[in-house]
Protein backbone atom coordinates (compact mmCIF):
# COMPACT_ATOMS: atom_id res chain seq x y z
CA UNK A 1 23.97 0.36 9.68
CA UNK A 2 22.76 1.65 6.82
CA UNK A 3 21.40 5.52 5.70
CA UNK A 4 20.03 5.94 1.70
CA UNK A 5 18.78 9.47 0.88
CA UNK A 6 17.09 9.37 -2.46
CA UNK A 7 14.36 11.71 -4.12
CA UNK A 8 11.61 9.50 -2.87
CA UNK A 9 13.06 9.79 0.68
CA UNK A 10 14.82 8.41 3.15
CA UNK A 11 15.51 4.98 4.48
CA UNK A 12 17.54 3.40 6.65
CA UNK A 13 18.17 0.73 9.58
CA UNK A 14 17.36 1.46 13.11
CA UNK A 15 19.55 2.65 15.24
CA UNK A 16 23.22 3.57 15.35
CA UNK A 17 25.17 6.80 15.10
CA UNK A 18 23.45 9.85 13.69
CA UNK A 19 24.30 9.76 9.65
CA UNK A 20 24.51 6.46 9.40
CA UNK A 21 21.48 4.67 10.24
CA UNK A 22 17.89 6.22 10.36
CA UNK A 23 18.47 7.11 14.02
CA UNK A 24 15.89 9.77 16.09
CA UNK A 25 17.90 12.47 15.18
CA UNK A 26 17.70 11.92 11.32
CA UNK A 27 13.99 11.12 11.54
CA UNK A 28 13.51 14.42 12.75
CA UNK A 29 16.14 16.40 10.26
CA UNK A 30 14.51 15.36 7.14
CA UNK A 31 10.79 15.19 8.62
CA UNK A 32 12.00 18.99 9.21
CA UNK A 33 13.20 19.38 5.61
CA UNK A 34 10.05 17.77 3.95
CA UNK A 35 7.85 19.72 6.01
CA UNK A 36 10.07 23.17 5.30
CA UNK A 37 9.43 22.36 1.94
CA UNK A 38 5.56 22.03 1.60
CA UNK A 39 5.38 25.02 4.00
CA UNK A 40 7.64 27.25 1.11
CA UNK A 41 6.14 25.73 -2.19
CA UNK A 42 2.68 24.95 -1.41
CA UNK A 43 1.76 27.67 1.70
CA UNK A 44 -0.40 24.70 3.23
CA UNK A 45 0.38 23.90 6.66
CA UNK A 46 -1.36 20.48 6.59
CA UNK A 47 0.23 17.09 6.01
CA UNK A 48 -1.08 13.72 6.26
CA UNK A 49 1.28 10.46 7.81
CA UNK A 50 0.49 7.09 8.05
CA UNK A 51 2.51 3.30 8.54
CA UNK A 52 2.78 0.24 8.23
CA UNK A 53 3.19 -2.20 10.86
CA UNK A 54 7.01 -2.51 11.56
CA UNK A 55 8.22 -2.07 15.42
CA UNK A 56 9.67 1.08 14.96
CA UNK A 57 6.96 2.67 12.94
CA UNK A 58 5.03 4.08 16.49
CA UNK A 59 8.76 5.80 17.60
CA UNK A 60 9.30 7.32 14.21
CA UNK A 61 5.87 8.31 13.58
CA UNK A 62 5.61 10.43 17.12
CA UNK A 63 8.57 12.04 16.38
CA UNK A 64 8.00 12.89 12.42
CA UNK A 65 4.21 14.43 14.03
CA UNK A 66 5.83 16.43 16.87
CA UNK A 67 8.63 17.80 14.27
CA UNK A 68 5.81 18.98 11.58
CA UNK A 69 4.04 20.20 14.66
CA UNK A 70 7.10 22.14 15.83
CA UNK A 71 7.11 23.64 12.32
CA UNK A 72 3.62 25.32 12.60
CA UNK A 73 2.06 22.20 10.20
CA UNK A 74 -1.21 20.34 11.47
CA UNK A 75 -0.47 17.00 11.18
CA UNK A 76 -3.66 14.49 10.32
CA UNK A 77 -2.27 11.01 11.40
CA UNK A 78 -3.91 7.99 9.71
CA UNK A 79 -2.14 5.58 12.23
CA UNK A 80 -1.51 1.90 10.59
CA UNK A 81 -2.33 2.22 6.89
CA UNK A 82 -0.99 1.54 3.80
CA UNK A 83 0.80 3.87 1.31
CA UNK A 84 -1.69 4.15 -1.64
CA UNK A 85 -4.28 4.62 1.56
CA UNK A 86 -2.12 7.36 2.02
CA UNK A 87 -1.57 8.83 -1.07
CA UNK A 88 -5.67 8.81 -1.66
CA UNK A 89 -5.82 10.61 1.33
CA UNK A 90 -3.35 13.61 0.78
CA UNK A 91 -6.17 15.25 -2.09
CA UNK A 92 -9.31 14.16 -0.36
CA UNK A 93 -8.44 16.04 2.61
CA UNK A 94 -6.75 19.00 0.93
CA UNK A 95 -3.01 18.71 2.25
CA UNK A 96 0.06 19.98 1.48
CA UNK A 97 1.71 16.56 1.47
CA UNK A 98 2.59 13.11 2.83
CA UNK A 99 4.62 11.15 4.46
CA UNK A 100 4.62 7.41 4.78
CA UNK A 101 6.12 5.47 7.09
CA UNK A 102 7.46 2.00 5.88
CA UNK A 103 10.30 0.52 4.14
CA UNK A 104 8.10 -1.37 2.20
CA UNK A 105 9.56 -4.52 1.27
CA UNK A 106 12.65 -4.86 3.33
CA UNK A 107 13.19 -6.26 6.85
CA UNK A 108 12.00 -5.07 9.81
CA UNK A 109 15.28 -3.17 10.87
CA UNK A 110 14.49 -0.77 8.42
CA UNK A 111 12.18 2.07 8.20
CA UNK A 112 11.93 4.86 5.41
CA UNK A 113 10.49 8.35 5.31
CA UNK A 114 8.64 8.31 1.78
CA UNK A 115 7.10 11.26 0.48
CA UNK A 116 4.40 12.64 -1.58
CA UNK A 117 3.69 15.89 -3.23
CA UNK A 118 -0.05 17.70 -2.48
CA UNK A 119 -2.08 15.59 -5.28
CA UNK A 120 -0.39 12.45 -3.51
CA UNK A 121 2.11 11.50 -5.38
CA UNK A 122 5.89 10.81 -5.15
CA UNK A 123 7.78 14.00 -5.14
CA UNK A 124 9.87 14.45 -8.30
CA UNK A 125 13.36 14.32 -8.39
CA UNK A 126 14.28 18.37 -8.73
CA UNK A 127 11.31 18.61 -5.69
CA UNK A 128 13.53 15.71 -3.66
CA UNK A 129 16.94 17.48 -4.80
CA UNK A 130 15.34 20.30 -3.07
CA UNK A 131 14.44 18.30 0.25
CA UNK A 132 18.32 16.95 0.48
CA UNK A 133 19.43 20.79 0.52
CA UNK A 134 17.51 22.02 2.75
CA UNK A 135 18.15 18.68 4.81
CA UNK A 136 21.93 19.50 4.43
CA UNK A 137 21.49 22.91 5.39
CA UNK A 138 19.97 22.54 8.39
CA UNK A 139 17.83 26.18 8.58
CA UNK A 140 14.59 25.47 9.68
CA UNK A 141 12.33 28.25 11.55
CA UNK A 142 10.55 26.28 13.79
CA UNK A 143 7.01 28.12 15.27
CA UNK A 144 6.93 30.11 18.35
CA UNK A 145 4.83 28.44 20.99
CA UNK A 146 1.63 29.48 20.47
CA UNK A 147 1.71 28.90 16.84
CA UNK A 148 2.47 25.07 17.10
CA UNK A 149 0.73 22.82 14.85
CA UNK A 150 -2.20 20.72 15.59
CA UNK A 151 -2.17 17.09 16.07
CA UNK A 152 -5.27 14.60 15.42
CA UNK A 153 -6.17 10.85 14.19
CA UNK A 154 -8.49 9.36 11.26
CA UNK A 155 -8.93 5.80 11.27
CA UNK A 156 -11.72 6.04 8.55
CA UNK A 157 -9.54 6.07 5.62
CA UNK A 158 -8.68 2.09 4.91
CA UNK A 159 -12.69 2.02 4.48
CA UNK A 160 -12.66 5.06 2.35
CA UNK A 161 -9.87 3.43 0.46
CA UNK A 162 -12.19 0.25 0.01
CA UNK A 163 -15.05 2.11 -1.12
CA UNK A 164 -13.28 4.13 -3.55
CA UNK A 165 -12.23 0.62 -4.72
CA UNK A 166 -15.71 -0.81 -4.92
CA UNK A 167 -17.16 2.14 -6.52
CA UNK A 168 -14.87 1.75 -9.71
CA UNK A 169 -16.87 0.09 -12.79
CA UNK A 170 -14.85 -2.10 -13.96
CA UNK A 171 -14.70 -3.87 -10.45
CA UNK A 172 -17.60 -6.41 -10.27
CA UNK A 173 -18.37 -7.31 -7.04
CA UNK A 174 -21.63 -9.11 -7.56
CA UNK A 175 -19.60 -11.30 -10.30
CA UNK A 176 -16.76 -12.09 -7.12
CA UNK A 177 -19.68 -12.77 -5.12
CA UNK A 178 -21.37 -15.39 -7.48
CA UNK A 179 -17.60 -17.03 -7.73
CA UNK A 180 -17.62 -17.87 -3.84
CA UNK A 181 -13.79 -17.90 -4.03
CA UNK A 182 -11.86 -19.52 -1.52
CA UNK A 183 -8.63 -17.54 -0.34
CA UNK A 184 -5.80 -17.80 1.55
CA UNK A 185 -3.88 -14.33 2.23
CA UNK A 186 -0.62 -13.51 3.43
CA UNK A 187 -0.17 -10.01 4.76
CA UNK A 188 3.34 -10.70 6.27
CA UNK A 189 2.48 -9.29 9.77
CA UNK A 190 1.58 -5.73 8.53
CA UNK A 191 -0.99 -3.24 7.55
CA UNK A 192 -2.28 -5.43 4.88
CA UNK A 193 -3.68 -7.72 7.73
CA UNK A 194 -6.19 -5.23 8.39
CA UNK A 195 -6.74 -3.84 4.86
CA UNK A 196 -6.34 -7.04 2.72
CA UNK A 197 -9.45 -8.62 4.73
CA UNK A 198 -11.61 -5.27 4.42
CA UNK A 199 -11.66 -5.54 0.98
CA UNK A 200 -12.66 -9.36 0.36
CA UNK A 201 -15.04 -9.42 2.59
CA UNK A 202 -16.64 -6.08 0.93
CA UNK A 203 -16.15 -7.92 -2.12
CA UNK A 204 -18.19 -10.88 -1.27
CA UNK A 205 -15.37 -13.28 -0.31
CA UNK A 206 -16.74 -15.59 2.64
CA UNK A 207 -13.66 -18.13 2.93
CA UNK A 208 -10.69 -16.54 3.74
CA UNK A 209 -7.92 -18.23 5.37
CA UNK A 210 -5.22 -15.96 7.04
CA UNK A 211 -1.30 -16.47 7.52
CA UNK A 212 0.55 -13.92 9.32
CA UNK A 213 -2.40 -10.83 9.37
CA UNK A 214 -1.66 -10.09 12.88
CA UNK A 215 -0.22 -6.35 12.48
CA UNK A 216 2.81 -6.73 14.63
CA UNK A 217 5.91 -5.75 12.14
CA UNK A 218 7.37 -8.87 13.52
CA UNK A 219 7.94 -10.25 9.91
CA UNK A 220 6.95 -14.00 9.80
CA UNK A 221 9.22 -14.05 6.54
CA UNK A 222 11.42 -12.13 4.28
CA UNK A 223 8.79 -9.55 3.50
CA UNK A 224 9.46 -9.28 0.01
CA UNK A 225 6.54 -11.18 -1.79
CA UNK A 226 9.12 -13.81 -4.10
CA UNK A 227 8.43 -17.17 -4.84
CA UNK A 228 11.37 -18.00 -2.13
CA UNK A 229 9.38 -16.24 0.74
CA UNK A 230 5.93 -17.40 0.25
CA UNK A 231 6.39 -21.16 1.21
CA UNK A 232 3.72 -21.10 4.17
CA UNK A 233 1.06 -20.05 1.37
CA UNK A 234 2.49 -22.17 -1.43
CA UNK A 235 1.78 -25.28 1.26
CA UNK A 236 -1.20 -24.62 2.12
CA UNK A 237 -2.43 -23.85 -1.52
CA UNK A 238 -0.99 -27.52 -2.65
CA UNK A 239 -3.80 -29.20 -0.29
CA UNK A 240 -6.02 -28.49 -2.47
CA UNK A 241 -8.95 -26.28 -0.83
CA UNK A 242 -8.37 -22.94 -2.62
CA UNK A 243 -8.93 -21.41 -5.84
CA UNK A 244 -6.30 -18.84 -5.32
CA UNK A 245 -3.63 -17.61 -3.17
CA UNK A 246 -3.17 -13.41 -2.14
CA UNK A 247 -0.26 -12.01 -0.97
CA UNK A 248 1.31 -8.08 -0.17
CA UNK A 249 4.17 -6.66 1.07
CA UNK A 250 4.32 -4.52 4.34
CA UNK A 251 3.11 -1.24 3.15
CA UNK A 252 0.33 -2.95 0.25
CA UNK A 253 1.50 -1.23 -2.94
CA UNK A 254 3.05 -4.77 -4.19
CA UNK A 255 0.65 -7.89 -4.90
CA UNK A 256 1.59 -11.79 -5.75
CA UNK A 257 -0.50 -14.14 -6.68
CA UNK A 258 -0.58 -17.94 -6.29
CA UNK A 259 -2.63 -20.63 -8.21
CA UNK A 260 -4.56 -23.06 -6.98
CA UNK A 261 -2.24 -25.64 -6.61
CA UNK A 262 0.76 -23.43 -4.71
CA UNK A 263 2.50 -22.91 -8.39
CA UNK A 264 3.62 -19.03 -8.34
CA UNK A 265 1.46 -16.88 -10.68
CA UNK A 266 4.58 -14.98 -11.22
CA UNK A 267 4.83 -11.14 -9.77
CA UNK A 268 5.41 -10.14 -13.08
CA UNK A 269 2.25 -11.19 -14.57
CA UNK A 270 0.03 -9.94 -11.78
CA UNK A 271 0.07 -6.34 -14.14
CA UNK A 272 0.13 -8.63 -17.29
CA UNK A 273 -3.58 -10.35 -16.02
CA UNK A 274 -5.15 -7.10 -15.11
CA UNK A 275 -4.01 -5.01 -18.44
CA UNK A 276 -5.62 -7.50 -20.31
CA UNK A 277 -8.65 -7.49 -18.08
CA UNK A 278 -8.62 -3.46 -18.47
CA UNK A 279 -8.01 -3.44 -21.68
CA UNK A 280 -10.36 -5.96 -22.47
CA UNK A 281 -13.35 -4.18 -21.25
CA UNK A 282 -12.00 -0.73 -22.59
CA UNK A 283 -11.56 -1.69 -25.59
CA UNK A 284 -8.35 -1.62 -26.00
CA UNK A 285 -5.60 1.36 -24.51
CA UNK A 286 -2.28 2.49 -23.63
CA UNK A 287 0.16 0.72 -21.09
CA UNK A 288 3.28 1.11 -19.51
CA UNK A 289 5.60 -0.47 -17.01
CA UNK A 290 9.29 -0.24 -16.27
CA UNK A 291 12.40 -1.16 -18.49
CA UNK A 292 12.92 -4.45 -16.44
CA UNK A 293 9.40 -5.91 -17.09
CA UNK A 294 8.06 -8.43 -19.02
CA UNK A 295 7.74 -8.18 -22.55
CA UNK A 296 4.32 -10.01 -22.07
CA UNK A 297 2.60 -6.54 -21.15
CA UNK A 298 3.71 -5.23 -24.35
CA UNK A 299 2.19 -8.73 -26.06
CA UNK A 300 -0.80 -8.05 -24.31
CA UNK A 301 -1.00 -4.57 -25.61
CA UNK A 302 -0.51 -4.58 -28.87
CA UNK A 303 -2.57 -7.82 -29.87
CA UNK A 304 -5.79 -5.28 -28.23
CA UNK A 305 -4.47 -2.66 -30.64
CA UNK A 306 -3.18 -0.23 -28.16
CA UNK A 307 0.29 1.28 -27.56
CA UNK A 308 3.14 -0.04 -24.66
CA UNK A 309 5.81 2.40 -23.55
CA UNK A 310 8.78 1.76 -21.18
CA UNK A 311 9.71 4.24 -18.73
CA UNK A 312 12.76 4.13 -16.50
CA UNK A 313 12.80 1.96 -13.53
CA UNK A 314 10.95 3.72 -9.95
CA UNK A 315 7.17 4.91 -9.73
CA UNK A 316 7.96 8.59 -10.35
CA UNK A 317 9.35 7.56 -13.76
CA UNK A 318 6.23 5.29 -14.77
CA UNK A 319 3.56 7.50 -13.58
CA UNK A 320 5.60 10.25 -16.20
CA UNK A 321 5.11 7.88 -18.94
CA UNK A 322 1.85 6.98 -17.82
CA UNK A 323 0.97 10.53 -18.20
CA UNK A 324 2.43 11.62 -21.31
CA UNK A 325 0.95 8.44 -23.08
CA UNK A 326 -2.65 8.65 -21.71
CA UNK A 327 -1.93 4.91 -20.40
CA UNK A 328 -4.72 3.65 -19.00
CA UNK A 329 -3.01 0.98 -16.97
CA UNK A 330 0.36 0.72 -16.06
CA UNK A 331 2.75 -0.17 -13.15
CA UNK A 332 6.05 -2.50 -12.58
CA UNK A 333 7.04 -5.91 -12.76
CA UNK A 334 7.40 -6.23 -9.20
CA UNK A 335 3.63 -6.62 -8.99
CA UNK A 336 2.61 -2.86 -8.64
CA UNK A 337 -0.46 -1.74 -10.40
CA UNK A 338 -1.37 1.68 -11.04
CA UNK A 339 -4.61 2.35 -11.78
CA UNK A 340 -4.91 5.93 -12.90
CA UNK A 341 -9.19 5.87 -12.72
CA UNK A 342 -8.26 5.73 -9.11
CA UNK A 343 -5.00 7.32 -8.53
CA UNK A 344 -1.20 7.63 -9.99
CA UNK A 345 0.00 5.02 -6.75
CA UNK A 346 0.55 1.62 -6.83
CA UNK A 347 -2.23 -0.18 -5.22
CA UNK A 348 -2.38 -3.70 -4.08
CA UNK A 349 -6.32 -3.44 -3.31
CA UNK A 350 -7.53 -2.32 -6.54
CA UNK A 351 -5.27 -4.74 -7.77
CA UNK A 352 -6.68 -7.43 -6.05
CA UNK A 353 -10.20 -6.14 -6.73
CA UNK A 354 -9.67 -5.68 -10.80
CA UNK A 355 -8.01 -9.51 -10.64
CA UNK A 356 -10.57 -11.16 -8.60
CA UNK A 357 -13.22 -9.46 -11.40
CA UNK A 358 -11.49 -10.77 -14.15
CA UNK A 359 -11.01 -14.21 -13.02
CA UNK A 360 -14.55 -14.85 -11.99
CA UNK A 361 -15.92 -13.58 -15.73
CA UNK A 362 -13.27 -15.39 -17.33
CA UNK A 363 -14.65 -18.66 -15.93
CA UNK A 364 -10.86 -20.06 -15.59
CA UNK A 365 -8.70 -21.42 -12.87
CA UNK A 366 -5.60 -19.84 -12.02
CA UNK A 367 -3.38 -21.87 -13.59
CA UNK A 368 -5.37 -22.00 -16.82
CA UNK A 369 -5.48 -18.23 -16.80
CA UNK A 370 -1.84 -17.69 -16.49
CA UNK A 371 -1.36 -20.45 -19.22
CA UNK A 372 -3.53 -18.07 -21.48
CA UNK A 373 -0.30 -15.37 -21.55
CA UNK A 374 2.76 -15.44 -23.67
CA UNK A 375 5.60 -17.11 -21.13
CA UNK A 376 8.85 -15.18 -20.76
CA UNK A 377 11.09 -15.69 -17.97
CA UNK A 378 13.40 -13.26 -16.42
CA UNK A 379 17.00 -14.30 -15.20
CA UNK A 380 18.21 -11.37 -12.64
CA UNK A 381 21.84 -10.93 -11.98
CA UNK A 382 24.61 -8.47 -11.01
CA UNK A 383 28.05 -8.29 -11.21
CA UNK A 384 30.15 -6.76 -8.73
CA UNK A 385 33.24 -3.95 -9.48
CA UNK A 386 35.60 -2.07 -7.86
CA UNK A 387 34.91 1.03 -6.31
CA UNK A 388 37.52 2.68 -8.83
CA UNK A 389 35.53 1.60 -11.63
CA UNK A 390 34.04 3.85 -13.95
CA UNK A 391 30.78 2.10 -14.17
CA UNK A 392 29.12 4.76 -17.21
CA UNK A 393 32.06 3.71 -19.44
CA UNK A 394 31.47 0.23 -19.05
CA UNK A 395 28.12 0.43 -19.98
CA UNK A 396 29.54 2.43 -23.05
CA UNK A 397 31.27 -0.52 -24.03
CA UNK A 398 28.55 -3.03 -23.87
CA UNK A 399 26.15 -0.32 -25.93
CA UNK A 400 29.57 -0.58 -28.66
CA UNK A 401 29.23 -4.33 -28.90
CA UNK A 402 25.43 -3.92 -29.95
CA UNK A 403 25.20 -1.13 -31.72
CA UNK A 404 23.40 -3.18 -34.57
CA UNK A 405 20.46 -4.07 -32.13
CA UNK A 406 17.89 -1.66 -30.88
CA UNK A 407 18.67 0.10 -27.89
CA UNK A 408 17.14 2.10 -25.22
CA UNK A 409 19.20 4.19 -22.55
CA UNK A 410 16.78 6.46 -20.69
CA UNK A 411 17.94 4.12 -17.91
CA UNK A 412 21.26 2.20 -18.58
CA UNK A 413 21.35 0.03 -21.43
CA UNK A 414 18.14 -2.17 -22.70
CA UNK A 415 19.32 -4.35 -25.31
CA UNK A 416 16.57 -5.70 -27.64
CA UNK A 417 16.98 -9.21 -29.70
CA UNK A 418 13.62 -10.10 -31.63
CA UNK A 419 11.11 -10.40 -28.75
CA UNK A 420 14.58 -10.82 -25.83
CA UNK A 421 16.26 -8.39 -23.87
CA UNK A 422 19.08 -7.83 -21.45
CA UNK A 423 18.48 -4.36 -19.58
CA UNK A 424 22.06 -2.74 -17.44
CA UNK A 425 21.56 -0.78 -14.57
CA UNK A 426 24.37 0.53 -12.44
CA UNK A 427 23.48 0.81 -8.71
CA UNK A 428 23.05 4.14 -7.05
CA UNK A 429 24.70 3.47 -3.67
CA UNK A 430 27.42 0.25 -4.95
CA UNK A 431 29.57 -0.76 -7.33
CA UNK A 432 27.23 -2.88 -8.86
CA UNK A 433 25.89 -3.60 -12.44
CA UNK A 434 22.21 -5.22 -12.17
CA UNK A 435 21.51 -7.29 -15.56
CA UNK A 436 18.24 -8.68 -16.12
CA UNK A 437 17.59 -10.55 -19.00
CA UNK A 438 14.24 -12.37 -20.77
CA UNK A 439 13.53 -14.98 -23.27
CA UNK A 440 10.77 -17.90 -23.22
CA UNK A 441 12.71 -20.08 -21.33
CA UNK A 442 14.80 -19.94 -17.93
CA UNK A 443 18.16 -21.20 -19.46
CA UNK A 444 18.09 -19.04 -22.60
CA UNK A 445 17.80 -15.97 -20.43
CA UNK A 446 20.52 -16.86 -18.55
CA UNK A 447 22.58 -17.82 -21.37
CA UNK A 448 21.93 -14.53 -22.80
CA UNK A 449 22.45 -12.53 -18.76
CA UNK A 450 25.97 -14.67 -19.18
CA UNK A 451 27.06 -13.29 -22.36
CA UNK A 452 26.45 -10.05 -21.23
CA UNK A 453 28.85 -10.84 -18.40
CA UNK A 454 31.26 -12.18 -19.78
CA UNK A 455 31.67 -8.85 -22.38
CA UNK A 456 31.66 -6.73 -19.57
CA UNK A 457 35.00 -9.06 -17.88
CA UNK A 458 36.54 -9.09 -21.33
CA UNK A 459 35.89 -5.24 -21.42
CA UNK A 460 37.21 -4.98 -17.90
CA UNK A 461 40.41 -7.39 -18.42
CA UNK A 462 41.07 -5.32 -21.80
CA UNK A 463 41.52 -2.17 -19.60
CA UNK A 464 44.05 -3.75 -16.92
């Protein structure tokens, strides 16, 4: 069993003893602490929940309402949704904050409180720090009886969420139309199933064929949209009959791509294709993604004469950088766009609706389109240490050996060679080092992951 408190919030399997899984009772401590919190920084005594699909999402969402109830808070319950859904809805109806139900990407024995400030947006990390003490602490002055919170439902917001969408313009939904794209989605048994096909069909899409949209949290595959868990869609794209394949991940704030012909578009370039669409029709701007992205985004950006910044890897971090260099598009590598006209969140269905405009005016296929961006590829590894070692000093060592080359560490080490990189991050709950590496081909990226491992063994072997 498994329990991870973080600043964003808390996940954890189901089940198990208190502390160490994400049983009842620690659904209800830190639904208490969150909703302590809003009630002492903001004074509003409304808060807005929704989930995703997974099994357990109905059990933890009754007792995350009846907890904020028990504090005093009316709780406005969006039922299955998706988390930028969510986070639109937290402003437009004036709350105090949010909570979201999912453990987005990973399998269905998890589930995650995640949480978001009163203009929807992840909490920061000194408002989270605050969350985990009062979590710790355990004082919370729950109402007297006839001061109990209120409870109700609104199932209108996925539409709202698709409107909002529509009503953006720089998504063309007459040029979609005209394209009569054929589509296959794959909304891995969750909330996308019922969002994913609200928006193509408000977009003009007649032909959509559907793989695993029935909302049951009974995951058809490893949810997490990779090339290695997307073989039903890659199959059924290599027939032929499509011009384009769609996929999301439990909670919709990730978005794949695959061509026409089953190839993967490559999660990291779904951000890459719609910065140049946005900056295209902008006239050029600001973007930003994480430390562990592509270079390509920064190709993209400077050859339209804007600016590229790198923020540290996690939403919360982007969105910063996002707003400190006016970016006007932004997100991570993981396929997560953020699309500041409509909100600081990433957002599968603008995604989707800002891709599906650009390829119909650029007149290409899939493939062609993706051949039209500078090709890096990204070799991901880790290397595994004793719990005794001091992981910071390590990466001292490695930032020693390149001293010479340009170096970033607002988040580890990011190691730049010409237009490669190698980027350390030490885990937060292991003793791990994560090393991603990129170059324009697979085996110089791992070449260059390797050398990076082997200085770290010849820095550890020089210490023993």
């Amino acid at each position: 069993m498994a329990l991870i408190k973080s600043i964003s919030g808390i996940r954890g399997t189901i089940g198990g003893v208190a502390g160490d899984g994400l049983t009842p009772i620690d659904v209800v401590k830190y639904a208490a602490a969150f909703g302590t919190w809003v009630l002492d920084t903001t004074q509003n005594n409304t808060i807005i929940i929704g989930r995703d699909a997974r099994i357990s999402g109905e059990m933890v969402s009754k007792l995350v309402a009846a907890t904020l109830q028990g504090l005093g808070i009316h709780v406005i319950d969006l039922g299955l949704s998706t988390t930028p859904t969510v986070e639109l809805a937290v402003p437009a109806k004036k709350a105090g904050g949010g909570i979201i139900l999912t453990a987005s990407h990973n399998p269905k024995q998890w589930n995650a409180l995640k949480l978001l400030n009163n203009i929807g947006e992840f909490i920061s990390d000194q408002d989270g720090q605050q969350v985990l003490a009062l979590a710790d602490a355990e004082q919370f002055n729950f109402a007297p009886v006839n001061k109990l919170g209120q409870y109700s439902t609104d199932s209108s917001f996925l539409k709202k969420h698709v409107k909002a969408v529509l009503a953006l313009p720089l998504v063309d939904a007459e040029a979609i139309r005209a394209k009569n794209f054929r589509v296959v989605i794959d909304c891995v048994n969750s909330s996308g199933g019922l969002a994913v096909p609200l928006l193509l069909e408000a977009l003009g899409v007649e032909k959509i064929e559907k793989l695993h949209c029935e909302p049951t949290g009974d995951f058809a595959h490893n949810p997490e949209p990779l090339p290695e868990n997307l073989r039903d869609i890659a199959r059924v794209l290599e027939k032929g009959s499509y011009d384009l394949g769609i996929v999301v991940d439990p909670d919709v704030d990730r978005l794949a791509l695959v061509s026409e012909n089953g190839e993967m578009f490559g999660e990291e370039y779904t951000l890459v294709a719609v910065a140049d669409y946005v900056l295209k029709q902008s006239g050029g701007g600001n973007t930003v993604s994480n430390l562990s992205s592509t270079r390509a985004l920064r190709d993209v950006t400077e050859r339209l004469g804007g600016n590229y910044a790198a923020a540290a890897v996690g939403e919360v971090n982007v969105v910063n950088m996002m707003k400190q260099t006016n970016a006007i598009i932004g997100g991570e590598g993981n396929g997560g766009i953020i699309f500041p006209e409509l909100h600081y969140g990433r957002d599968a269905l603008v995604g989707i609706a800002l891709f599906l405009t650009h390829l119909a005016k650029s007149g290409l296929t899939m493939t062609r389109l993706r051949a039209s961006y500078p090709n890096y590829h990204i070799s991901k590894n880790k290397i595994e240490l004793t719990p005794d070692i001091n992981t910071d000093k390590i990466l001292e060592q490695v930032q020693k050996r390149y001293a010479k080359q340009p170096i970033n560490t607002i988040d580890g080490v990011k190691i730049e060679f010409d237009k490669e990189w190698v980027h350390l991050r030490k885990s937060n709950t292991e003793p791990i080092i994560r090393i991603y590496a990129e170059s324009d081909s697979n085996a110089t990226a791992d070449h260059l992951a390797n050398k990076i491992i082997g200085d770290i063994k010849e820095i550890l072997s020089a210490k023993a």
